[in-house]
C-alpha atoms as a PDB file:
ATOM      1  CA  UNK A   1     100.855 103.458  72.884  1.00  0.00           C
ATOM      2  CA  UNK A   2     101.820 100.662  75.278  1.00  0.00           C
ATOM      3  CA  UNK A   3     103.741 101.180  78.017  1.00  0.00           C
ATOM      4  CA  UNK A   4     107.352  99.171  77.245  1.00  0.00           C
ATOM      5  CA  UNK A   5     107.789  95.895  78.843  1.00  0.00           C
ATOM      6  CA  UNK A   6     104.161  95.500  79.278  1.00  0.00           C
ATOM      7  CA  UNK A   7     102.944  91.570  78.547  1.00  0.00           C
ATOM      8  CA  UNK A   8     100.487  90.602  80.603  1.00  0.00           C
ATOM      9  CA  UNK A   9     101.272  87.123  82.168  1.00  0.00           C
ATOM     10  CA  UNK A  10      97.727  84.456  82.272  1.00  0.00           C
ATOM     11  CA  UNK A  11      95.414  85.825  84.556  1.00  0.00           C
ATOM     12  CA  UNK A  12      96.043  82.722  86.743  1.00  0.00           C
ATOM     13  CA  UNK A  13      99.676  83.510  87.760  1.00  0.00           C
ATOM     14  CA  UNK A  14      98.923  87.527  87.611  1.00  0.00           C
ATOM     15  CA  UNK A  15      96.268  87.270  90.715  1.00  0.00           C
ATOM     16  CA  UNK A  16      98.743  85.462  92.770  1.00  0.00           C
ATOM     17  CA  UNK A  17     101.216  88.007  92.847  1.00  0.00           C
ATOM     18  CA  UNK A  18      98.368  90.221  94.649  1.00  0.00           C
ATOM     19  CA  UNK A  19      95.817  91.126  97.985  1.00  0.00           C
ATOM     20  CA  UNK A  20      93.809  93.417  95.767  1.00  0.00           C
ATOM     21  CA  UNK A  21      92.166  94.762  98.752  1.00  0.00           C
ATOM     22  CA  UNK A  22      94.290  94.993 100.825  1.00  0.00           C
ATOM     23  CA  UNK A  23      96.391  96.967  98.835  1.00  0.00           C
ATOM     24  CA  UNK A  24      94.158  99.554  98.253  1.00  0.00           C
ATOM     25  CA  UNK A  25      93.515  99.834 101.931  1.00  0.00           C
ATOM     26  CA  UNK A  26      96.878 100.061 102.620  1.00  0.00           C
ATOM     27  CA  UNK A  27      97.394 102.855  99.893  1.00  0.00           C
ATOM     28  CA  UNK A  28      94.177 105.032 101.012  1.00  0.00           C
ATOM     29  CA  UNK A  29      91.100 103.946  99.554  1.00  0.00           C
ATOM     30  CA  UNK A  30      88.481 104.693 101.700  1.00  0.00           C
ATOM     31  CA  UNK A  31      84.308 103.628 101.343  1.00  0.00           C
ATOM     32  CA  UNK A  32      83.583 106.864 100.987  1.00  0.00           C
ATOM     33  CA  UNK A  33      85.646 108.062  97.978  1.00  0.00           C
ATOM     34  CA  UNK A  34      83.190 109.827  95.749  1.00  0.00           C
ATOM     35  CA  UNK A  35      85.353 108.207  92.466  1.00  0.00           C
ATOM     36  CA  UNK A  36      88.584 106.344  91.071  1.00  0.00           C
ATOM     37  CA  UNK A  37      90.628 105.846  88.090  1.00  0.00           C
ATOM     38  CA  UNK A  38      92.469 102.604  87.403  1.00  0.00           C
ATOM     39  CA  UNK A  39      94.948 103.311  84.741  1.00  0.00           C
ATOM     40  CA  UNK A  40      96.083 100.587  83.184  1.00  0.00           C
ATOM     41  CA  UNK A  41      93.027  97.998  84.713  1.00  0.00           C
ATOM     42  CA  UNK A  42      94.256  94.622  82.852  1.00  0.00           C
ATOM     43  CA  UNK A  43      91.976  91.748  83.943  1.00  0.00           C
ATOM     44  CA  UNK A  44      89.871  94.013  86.432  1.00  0.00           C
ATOM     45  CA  UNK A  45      92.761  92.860  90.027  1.00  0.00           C
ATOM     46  CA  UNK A  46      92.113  95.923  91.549  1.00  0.00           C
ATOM     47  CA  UNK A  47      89.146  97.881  89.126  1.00  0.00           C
ATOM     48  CA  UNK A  48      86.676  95.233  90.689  1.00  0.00           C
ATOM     49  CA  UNK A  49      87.531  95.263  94.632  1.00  0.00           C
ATOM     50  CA  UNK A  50      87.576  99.187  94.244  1.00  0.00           C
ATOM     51  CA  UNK A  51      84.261  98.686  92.820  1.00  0.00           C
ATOM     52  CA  UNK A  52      82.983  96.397  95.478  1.00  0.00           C
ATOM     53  CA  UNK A  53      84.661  98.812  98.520  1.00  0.00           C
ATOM     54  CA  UNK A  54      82.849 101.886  97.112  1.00  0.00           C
ATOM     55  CA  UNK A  55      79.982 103.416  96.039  1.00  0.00           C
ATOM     56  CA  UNK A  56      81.778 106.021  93.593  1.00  0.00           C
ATOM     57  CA  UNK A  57      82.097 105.336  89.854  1.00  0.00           C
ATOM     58  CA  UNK A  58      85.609 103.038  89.134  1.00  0.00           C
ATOM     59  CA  UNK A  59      86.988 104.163  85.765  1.00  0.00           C
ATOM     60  CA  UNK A  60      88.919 101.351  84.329  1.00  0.00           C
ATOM     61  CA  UNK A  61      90.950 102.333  81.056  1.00  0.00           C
ATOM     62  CA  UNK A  62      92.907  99.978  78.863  1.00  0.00           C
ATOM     63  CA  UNK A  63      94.942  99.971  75.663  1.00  0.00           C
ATOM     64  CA  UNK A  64      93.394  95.986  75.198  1.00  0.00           C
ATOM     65  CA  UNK A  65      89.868  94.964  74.177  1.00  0.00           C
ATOM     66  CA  UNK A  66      90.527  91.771  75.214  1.00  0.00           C
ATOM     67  CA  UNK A  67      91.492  93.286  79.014  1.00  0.00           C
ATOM     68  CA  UNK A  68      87.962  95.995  78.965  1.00  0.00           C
ATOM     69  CA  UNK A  69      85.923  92.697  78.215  1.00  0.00           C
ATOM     70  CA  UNK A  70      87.644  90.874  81.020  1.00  0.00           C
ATOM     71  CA  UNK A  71      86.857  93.516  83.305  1.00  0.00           C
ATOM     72  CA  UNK A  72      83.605  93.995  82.142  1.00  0.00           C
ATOM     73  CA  UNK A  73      82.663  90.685  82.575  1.00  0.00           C
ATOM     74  CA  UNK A  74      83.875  90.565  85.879  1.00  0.00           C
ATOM     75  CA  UNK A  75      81.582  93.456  86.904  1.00  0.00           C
ATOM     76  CA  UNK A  76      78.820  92.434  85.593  1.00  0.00           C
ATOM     77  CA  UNK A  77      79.306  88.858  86.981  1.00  0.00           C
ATOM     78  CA  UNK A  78      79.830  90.643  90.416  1.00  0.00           C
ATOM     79  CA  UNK A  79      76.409  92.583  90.052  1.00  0.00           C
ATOM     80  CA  UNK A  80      78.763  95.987  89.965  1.00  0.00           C
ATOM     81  CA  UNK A  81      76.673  99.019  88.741  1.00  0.00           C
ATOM     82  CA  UNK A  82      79.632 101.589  89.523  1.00  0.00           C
ATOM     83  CA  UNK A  83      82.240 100.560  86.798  1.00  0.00           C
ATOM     84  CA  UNK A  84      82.465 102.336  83.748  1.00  0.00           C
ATOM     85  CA  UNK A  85      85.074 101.347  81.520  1.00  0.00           C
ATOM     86  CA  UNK A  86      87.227 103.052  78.281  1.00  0.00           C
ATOM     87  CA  UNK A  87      88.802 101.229  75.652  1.00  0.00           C
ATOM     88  CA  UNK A  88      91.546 104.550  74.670  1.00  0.00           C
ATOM     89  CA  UNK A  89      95.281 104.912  74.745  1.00  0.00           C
ATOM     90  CA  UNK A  90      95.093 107.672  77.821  1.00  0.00           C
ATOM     91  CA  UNK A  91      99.249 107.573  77.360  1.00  0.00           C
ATOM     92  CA  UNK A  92      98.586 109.618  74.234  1.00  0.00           C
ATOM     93  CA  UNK A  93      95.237 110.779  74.582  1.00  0.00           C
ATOM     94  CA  UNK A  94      95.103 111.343  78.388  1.00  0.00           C
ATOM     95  CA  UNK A  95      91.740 109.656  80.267  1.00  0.00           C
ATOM     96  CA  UNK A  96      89.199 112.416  78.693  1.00  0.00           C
ATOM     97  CA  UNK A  97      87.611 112.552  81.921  1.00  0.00           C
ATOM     98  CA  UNK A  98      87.053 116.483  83.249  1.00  0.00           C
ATOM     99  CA  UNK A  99      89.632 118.507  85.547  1.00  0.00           C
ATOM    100  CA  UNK A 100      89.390 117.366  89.219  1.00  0.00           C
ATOM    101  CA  UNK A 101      86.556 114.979  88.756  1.00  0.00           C
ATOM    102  CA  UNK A 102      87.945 111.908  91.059  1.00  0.00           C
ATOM    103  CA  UNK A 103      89.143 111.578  94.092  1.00  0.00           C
ATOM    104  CA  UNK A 104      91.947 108.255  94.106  1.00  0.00           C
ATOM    105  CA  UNK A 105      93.995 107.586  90.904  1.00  0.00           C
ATOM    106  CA  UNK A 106      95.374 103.894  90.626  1.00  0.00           C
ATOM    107  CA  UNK A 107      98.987 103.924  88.806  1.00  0.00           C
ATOM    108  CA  UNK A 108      99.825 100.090  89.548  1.00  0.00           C
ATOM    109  CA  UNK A 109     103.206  98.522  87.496  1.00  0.00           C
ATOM    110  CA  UNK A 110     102.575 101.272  84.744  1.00  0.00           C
ATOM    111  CA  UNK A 111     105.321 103.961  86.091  1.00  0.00           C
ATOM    112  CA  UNK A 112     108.027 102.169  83.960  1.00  0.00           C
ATOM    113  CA  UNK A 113     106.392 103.878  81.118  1.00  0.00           C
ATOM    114  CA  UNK A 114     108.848 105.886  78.909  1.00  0.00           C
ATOM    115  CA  UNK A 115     107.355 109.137  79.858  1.00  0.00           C
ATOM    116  CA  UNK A 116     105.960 108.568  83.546  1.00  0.00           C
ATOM    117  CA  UNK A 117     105.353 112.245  83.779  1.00  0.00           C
ATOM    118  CA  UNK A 118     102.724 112.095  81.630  1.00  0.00           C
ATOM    119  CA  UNK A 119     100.569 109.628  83.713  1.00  0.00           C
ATOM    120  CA  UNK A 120     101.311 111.982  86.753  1.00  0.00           C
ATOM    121  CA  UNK A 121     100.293 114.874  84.878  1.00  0.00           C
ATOM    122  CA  UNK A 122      96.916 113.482  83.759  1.00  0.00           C
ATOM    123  CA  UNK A 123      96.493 111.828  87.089  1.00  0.00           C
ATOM    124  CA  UNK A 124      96.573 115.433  88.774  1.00  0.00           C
ATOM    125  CA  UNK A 125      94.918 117.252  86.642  1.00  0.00           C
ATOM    126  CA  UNK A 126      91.899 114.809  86.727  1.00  0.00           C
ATOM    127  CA  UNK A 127      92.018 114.466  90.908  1.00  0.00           C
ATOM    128  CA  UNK A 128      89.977 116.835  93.050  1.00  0.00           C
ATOM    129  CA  UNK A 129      92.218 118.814  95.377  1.00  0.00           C
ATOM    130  CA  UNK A 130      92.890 116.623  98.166  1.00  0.00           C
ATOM    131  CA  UNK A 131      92.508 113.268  95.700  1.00  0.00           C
ATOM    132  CA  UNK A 132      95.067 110.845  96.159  1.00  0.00           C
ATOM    133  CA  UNK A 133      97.426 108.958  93.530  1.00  0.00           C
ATOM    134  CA  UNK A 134      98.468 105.445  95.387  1.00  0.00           C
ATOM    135  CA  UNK A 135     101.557 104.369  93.334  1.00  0.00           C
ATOM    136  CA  UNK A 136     102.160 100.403  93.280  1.00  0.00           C
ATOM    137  CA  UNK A 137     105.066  99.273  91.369  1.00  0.00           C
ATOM    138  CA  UNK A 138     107.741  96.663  91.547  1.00  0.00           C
ATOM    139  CA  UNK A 139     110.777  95.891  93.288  1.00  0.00           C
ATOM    140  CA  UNK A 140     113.715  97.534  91.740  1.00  0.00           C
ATOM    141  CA  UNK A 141     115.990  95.764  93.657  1.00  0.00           C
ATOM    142  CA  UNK A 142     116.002  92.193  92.750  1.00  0.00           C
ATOM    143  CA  UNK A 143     114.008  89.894  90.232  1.00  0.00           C
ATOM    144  CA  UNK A 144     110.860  88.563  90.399  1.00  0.00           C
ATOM    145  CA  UNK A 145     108.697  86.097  88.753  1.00  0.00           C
ATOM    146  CA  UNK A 146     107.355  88.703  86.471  1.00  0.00           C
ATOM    147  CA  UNK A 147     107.130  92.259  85.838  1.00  0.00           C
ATOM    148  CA  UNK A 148     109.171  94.503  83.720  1.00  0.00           C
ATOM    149  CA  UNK A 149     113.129  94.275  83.213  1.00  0.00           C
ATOM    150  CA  UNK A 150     115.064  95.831  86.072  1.00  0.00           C
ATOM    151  CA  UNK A 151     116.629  98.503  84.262  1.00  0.00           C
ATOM    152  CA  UNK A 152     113.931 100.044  83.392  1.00  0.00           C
ATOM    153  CA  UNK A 153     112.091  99.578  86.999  1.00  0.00           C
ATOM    154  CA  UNK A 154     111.545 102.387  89.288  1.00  0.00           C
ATOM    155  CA  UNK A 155     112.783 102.651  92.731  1.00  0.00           C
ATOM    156  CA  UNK A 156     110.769 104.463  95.328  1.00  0.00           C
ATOM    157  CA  UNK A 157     112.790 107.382  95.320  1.00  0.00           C
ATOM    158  CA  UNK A 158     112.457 107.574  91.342  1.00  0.00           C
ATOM    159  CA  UNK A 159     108.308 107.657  92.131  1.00  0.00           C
ATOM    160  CA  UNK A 160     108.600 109.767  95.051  1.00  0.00           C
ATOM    161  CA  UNK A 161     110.685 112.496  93.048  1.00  0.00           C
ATOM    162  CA  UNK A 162     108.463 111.758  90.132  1.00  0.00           C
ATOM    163  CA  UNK A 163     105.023 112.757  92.264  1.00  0.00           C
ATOM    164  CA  UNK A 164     106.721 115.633  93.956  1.00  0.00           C
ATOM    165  CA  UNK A 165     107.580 117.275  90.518  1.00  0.00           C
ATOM    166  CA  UNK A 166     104.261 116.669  89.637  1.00  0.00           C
ATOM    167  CA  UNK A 167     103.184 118.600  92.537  1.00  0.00           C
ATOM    168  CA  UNK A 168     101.697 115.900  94.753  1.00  0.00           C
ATOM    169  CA  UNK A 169     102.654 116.165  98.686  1.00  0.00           C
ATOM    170  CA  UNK A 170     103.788 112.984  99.001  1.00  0.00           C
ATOM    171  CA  UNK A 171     102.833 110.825 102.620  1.00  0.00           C
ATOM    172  CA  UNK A 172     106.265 109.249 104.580  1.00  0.00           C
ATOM    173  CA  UNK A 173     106.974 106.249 104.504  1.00  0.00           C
ATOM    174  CA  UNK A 174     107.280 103.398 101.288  1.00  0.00           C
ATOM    175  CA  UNK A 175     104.231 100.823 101.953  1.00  0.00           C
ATOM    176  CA  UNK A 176     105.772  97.532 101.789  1.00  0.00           C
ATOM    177  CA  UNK A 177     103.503  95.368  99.539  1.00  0.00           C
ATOM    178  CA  UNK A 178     105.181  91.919 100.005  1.00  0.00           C
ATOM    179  CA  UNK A 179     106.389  89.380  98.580  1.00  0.00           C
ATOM    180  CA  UNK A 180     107.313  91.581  94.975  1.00  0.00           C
ATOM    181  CA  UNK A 181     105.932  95.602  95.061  1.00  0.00           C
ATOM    182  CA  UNK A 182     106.040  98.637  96.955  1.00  0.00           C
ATOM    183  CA  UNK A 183     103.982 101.346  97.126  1.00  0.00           C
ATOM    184  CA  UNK A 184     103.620 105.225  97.666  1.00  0.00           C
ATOM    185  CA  UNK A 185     100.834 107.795  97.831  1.00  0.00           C
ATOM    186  CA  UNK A 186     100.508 111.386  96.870  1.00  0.00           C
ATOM    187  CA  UNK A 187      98.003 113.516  97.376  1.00  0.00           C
ATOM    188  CA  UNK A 188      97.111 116.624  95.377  1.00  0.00           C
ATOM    189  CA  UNK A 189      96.575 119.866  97.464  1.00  0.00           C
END
């Protein structure tokens, strides 16, 4: 099932609207996370610098052939060993990866799903106590050049309630992820 609202825009346009790695500094992935999930990977943005930070397997799922051969070209043009990815509708049939196998979940512009509290769900019950979930998503408040319609964006508070019921301890603070996202991260105890 695809997550409502979801057109990808040309890669192109897409990669300016992020600092990949950055980002995932900024929203606690370390070198030494033993794995990660990237739900959602599209065109590899953030599957392939998590790749290239760590030495842990990067699970990148999609809905899209056309987005798992993207990625997988991009890892293989990068020399990455440590991406494995999974062609399968994980908002139906969940990632199929064990219970509290990875330590960092990636849930990047996919919370405006119509059931968000499934992706939390499955992202908990696949992180190893003290995993994290980073949360990217964007502004709420105003337009942007792309993204998903407003009404159906999430604020911070809406993903900060949303981790909390899905019994992640969630840091302080909303990471400011300029010029169009924000971000949040939970961590599973």
């Amino acid at each position: 099932m695809k997550v409502r609202d979801s057109g990808m825009p040309g890669e192109e346009m897409w990669d300016r609207f992020f600092d990949p790695s950055s980002i995932l500094s900024r929203l606690g992935l370390a070198p030494g996370t033993s794995s990660a999930v990237d739900l959602g990977c599209g065109y590899g943005t953030f599957t392939i610098p998590a790749a290239s930070l760590m030495e842990g397997k990067v699970h990148g799922f999609d809905i899209e052939p056309e987005m798992i051969a993207a990625t997988g070209s991009k890892a293989e043009s990068a020399g990455l060993t440590n991406v494995q990815l999974h062609l399968r509708d994980f908002m139906v049939e969940g990632t199929g990866l064990p219970d509290a196998s990875v330590g960092y979940v990636m849930l990047f512009n996919i919370l405006h799903a119509e059931h968000p509290d499934r992706l939390l769900r499955e992202a908990y019950r696949i992180l190893a106590p003290g995993g994290t979930a980073a949360v990217m998503h964007w502004v709420s408040d105003r337009p942007t050049p792309r993204g998903p319609s407003l009404d159906i964006r999430p604020s911070p508070s809406d993903c900060r309630r949303w981790l909390a019921t899905a019994g992640f301890v969630v840091e302080e603070g909303v990471v400011d992820l300029p010029p169009y996202h924000f971000g949040l991260v939970g961590r599973k105890v």
